[in-house]
Protein backbone atom coordinates (compact mmCIF):
# COMPACT_ATOMS: atom_id res chain seq x y z
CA UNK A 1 204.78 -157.38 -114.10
CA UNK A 2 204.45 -156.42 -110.04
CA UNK A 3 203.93 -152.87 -110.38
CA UNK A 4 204.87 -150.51 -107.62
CA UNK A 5 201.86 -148.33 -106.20
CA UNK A 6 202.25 -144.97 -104.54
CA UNK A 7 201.86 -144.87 -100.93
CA UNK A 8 198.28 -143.47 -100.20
CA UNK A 9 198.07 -140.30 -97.68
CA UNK A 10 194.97 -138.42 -97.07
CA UNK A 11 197.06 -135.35 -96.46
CA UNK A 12 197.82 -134.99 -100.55
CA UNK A 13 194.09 -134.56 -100.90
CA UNK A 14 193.07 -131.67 -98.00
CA UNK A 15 193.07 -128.97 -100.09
CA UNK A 16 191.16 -126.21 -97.99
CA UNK A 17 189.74 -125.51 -94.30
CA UNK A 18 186.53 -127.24 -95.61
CA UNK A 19 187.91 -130.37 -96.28
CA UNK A 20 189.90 -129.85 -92.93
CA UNK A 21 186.59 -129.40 -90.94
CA UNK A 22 185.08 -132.21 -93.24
CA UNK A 23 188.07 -134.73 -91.89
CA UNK A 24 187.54 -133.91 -88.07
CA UNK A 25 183.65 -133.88 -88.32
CA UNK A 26 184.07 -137.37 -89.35
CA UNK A 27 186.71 -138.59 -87.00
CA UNK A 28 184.97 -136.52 -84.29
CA UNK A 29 182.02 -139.17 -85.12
CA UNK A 30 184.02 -141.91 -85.31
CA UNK A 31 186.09 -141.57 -82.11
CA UNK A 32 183.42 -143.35 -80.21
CA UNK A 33 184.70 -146.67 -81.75
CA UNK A 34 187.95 -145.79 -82.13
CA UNK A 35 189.58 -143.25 -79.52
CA UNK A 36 192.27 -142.75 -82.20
CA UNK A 37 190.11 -141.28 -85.31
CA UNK A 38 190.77 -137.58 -83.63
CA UNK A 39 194.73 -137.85 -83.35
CA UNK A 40 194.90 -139.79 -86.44
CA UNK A 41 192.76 -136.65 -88.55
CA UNK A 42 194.93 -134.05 -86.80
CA UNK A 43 197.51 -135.69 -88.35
CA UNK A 44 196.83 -135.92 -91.38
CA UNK A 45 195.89 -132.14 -91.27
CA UNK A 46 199.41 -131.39 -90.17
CA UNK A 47 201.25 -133.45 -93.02
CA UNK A 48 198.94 -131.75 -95.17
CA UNK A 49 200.82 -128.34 -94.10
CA UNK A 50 203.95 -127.03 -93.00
CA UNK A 51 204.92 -129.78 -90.36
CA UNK A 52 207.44 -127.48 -89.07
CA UNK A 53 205.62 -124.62 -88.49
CA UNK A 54 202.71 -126.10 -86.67
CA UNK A 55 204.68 -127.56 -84.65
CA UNK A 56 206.50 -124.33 -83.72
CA UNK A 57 202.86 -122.88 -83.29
CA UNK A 58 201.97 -125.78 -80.77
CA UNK A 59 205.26 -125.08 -78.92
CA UNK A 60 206.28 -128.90 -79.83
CA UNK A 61 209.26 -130.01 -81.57
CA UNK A 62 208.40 -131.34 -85.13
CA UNK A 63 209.62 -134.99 -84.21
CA UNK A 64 207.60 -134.50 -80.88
CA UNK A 65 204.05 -133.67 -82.90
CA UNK A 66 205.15 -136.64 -85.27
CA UNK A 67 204.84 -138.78 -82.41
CA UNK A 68 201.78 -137.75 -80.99
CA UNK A 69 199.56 -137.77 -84.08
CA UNK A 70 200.80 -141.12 -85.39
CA UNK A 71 198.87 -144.18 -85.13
CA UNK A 72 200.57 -145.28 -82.36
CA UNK A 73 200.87 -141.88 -80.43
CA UNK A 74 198.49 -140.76 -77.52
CA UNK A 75 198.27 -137.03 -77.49
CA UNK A 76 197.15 -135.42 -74.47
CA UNK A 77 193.89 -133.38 -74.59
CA UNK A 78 195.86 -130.06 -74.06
CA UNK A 79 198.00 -131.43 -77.36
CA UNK A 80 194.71 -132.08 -79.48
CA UNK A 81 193.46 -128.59 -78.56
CA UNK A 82 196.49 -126.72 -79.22
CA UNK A 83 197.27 -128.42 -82.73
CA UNK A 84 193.27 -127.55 -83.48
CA UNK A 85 193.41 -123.93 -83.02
CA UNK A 86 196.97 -123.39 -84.48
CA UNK A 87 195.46 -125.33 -87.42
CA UNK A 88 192.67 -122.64 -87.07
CA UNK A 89 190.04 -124.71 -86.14
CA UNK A 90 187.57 -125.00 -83.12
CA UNK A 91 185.82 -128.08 -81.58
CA UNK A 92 182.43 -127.53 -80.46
CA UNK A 93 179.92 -129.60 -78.76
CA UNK A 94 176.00 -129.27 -79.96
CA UNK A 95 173.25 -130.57 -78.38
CA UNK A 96 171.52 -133.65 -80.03
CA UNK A 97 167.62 -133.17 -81.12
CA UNK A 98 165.52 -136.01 -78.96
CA UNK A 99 164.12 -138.39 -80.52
CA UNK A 100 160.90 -139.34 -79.74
C-alpha cells in the first residue's frame, strides 16, 4: 500500500526568465537568514537548463558547478555572479524607502 512519490525539484517548474527572477528575488530576501538561499536558487535555475552548457558559459566543469550550487557547496562571489549573467540575469541593489 506504501506508494512511491516522485522526488520534488523546483527546477521542473521554472518555466521562463520571470519565474527565474521570481526565484532569486525571493532567495535574495531570504539570504539574510540563510546565507545559502542565493546558491541554492542558482541552482535550481541551472538544473532547470542545460547543466552542461552553463557550466561551459561559467568556464566551470559541469561536476565543478554541481558542487558549488548544492546545499552543501559554498560558491565564491565571483561564481554567483558569473552563473547570474550567463543565466542572463543581473543582481541589483535598490535603495529602501525610510520609514518614518
Amino acid at each position: 500500500m506504501g506508494g512511491e512519490f516522485p522526488v520534488f525539484d523546483a527546477a521542473d517548474y521554472i518555466a521562463d526568465s520571470d519565474d527565474a527572477a521570481t526565484l532569486l528575488t525571493t532567495a535574495l530576501e531570504d539570504s539574510a537568514d540563510d546565507p545559502g538561499a542565493l546558491p541554492a536558487a542558482l541552482g535550481i535555475l541551472a538544473r532547470s537548463g542545460n547543466m552542461s552548457e552553463l557550466a561551459r558559459r561559467v568556464g566551470m566543469s559541469r561536476d565543478g558547478l554541481y558542487r558549488a550550487l548544492s546545499a552543501d557547496g559554498n560558491p565564491r562571489w565571483s561564481t554567483v555572479l558569473r552563473v547570474t549573467q550567463a543565466l542572463n540575469l543581473r543582481l541589483e541593489v535598490h535603495q529602501e524607502p525610510r520609514s518614518a
